[in-house]
C-alpha atoms as a PDB file:
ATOM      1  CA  UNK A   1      62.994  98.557  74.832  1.00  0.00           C
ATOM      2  CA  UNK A   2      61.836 101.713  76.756  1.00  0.00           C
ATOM      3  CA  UNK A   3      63.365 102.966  79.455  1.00  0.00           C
ATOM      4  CA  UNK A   4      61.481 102.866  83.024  1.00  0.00           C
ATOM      5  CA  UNK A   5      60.161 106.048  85.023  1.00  0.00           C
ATOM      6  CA  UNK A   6      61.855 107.393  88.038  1.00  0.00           C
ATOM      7  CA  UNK A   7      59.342 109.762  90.246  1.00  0.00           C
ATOM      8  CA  UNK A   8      60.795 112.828  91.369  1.00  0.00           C
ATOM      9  CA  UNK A   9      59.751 113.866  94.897  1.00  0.00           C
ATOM     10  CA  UNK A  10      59.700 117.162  96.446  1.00  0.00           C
ATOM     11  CA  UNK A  11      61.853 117.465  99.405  1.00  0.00           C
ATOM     12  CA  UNK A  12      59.788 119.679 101.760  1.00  0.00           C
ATOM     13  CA  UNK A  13      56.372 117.890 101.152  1.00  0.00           C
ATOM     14  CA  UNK A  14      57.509 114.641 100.297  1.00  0.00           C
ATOM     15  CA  UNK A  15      54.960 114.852  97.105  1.00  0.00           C
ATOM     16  CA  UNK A  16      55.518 113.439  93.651  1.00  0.00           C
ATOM     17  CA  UNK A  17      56.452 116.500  91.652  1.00  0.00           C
ATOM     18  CA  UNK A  18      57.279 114.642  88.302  1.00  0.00           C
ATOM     19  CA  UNK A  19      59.028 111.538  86.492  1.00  0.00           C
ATOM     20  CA  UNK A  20      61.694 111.597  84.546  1.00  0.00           C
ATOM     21  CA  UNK A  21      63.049 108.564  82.551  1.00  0.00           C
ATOM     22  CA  UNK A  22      66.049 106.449  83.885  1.00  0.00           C
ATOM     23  CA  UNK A  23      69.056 106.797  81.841  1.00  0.00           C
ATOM     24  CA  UNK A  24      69.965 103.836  79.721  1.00  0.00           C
ATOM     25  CA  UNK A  25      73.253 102.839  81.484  1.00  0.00           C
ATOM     26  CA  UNK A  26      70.881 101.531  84.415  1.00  0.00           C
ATOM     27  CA  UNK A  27      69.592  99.448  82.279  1.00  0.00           C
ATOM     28  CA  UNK A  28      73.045  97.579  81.466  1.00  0.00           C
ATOM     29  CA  UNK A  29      73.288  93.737  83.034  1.00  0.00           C
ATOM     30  CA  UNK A  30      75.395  93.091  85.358  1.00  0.00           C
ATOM     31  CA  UNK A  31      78.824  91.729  85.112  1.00  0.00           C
ATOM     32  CA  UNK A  32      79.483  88.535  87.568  1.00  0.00           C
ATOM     33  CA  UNK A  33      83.454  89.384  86.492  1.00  0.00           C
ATOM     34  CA  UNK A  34      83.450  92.967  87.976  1.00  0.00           C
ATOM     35  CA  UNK A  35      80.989  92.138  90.741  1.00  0.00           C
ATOM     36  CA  UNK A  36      83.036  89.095  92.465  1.00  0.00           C
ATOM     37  CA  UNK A  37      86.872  91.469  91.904  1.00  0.00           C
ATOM     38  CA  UNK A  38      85.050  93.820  93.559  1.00  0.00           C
ATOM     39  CA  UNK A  39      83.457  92.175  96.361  1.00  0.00           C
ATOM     40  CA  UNK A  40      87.240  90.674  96.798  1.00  0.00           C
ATOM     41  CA  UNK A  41      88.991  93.748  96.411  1.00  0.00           C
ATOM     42  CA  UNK A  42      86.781  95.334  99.188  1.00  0.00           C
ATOM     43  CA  UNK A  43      86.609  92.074 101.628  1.00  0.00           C
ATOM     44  CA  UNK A  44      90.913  92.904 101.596  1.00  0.00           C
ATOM     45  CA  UNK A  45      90.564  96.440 103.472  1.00  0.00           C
ATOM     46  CA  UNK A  46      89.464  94.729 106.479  1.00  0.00           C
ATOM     47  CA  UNK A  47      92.557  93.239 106.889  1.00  0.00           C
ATOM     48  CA  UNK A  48      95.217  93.559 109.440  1.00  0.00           C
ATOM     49  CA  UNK A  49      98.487  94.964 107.976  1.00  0.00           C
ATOM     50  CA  UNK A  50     101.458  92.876 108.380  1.00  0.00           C
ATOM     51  CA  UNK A  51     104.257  94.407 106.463  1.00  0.00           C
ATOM     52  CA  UNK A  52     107.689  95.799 108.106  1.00  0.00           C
ATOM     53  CA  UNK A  53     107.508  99.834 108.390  1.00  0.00           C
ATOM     54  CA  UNK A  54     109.012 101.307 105.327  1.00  0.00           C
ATOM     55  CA  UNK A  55     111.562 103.740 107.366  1.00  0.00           C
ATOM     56  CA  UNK A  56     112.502 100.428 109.697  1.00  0.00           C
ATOM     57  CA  UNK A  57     116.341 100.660 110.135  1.00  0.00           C
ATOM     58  CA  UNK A  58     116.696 104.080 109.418  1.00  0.00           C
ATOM     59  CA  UNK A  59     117.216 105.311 112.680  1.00  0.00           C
ATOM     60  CA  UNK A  60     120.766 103.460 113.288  1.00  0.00           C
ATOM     61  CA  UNK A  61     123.821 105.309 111.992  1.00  0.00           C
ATOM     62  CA  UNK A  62     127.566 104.441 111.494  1.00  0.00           C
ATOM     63  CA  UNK A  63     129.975 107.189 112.182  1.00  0.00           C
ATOM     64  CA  UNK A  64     133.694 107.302 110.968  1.00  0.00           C
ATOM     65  CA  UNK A  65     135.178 105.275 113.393  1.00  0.00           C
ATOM     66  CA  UNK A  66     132.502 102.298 112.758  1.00  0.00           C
ATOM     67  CA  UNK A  67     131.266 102.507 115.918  1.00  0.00           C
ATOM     68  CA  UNK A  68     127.558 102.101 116.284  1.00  0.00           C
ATOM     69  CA  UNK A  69     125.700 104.539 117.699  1.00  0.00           C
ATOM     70  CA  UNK A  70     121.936 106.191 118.061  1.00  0.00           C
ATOM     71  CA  UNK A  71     120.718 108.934 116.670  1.00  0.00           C
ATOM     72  CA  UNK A  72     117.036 110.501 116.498  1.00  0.00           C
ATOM     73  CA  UNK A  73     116.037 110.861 113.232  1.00  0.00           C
ATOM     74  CA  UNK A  74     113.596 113.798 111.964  1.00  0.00           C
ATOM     75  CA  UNK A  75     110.926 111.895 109.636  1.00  0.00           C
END
């Protein structure tokens, strides 16, 4: 099975210059496996986060006494 030719184009005068052939991994079917878990894994950035902050409670502190009380943390 040959491979198929690409043309090359120059970029000033938008001329064929040359072809070159197309490598062979373009010529690889397609897997329906890897296509749909990656159409799914994409279609999941779009989505609104809903998890708790990982540094929520961290800004109440205990002293000796057990007494609550603020302080203002430095993340």
């Amino acid at each position: 099975m040959s491979r198929p030719l690409v043309s090359v184009y120059d970029i000033e005068s938008a001329a064929v210059t040359g072809t070159v052939t197309l490598p062979a991994v373009f010529t690889a079917p397609i897997r329906h496996d890897v296509v749909n878990l990656v159409h799914n894994l994409m279609s999941k950035n779009a989505r609104q986060p809903y998890a708790v902050d990982g540094r929520a409670g961290m800004g109440v502190r205990y002293n000796k006494s057990n007494t609550l009380y603020y302080v203002v943390c430095r993340w």
